[in-house]
Structure formats: structure tokens, C-alpha cells
Protein backbone atom coordinates (compact mmCIF):
# COMPACT_ATOMS: atom_id res chain seq x y z
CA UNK A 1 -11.51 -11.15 -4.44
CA UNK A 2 -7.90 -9.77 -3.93
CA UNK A 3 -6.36 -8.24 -1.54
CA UNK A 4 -3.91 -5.36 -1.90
CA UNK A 5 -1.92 -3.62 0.29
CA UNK A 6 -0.19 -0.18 -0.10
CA UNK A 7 2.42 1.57 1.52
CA UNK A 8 4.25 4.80 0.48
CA UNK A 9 6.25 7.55 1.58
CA UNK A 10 3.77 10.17 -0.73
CA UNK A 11 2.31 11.53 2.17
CA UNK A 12 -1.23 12.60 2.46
CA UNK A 13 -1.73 16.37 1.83
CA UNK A 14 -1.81 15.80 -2.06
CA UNK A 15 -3.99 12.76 -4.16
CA UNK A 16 -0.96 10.58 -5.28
CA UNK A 17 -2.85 7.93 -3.07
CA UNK A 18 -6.14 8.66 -4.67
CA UNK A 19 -4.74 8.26 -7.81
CA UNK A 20 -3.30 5.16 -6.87
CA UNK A 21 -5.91 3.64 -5.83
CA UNK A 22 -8.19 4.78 -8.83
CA UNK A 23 -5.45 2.85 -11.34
CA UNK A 24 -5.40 -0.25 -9.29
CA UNK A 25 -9.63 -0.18 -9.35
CA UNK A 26 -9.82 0.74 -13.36
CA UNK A 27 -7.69 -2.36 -13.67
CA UNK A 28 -9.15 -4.75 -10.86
CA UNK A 29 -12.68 -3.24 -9.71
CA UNK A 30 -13.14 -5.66 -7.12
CA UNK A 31 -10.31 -4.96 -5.18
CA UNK A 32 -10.16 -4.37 -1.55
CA UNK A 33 -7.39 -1.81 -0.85
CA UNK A 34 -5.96 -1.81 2.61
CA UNK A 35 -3.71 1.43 3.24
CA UNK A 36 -0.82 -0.19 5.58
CA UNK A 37 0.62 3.56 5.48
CA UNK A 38 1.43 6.32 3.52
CA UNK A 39 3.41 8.53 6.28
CA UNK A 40 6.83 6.60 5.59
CA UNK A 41 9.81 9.00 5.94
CA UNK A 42 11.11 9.92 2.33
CA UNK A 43 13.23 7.20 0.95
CA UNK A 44 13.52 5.38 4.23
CA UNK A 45 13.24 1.76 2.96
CA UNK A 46 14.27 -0.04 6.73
CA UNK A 47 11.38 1.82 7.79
CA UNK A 48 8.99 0.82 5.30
CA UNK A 49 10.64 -2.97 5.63
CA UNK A 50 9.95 -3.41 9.33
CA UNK A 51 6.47 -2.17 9.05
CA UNK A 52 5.42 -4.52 5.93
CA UNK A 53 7.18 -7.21 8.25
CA UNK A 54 5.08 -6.94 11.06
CA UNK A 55 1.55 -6.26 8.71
CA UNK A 56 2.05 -9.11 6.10
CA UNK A 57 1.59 -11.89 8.01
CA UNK A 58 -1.99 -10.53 9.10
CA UNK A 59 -3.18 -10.98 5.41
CA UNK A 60 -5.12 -13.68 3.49
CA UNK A 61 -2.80 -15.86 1.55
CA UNK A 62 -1.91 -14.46 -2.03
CA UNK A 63 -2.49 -10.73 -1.27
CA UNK A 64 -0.63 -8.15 -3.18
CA UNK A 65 1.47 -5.70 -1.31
CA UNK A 66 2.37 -2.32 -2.96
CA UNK A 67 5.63 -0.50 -1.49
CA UNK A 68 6.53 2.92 -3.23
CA UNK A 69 9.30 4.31 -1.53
């Protein structure tokens, strides 16, 4: 089973996430897909940094982390 973790700065009022999330299951249907955020300020990578920081080590070992921003 894998583990994947995503974290954007897309926002939630339109289905980028969805659509996301839709690829990653076409290509790995057993995924379980753990939204870390998706309310990142545009572009604001220190932001996105410090929060993956203080989430990763809560994971199983070989998770996959996603950052879009």
C-alpha cells in the first residue's frame, strides 16, 4: 500500500485537487491520499516547507509527498 501526501497552493473552490487525485488513482488504485493542505499562499514555498517539515515525520517510511507550489 503507499502512501501519498499532497500539498498545493490550488486552493479549493475549483477541482485541480480532484483531478489530482483521480491521475494519481488511474495510475496507483490502491493509494491512500492524505491532503496535508491545499490552502498554501500562492507561490509561497517557506510556507509550504515548514508545514511538510512538521507533517513528514508523522508518515510511514517510504511515503510519497506531492508539493505543487
Amino acid at each position: 500500500m503507499t502512501v501519498i501526501s499532497l500539498m498545493t497552493d490550488f486552493g479549493i473552490k475549483d477541482g485541480n485537487v480532484g483531478v489530482m487525485k483521480g491521475v494519481i488513482w488511474s495510475i496507483a488504485p490502491h493509494a491512500l491520499i492524505s491532503d496535508l493542505s491545499h490552502m498554501i499562499a500562492p507561490q509561497n514555498i517557506r510556507e509550504a516547507a515548514l508545514i511538510f517539515a512538521r507533517s513528514a515525520p508523522y508518515f510511514p517510511e517510504n511515503s510519497v509527498h506531492v508539493v505543487v507550489v
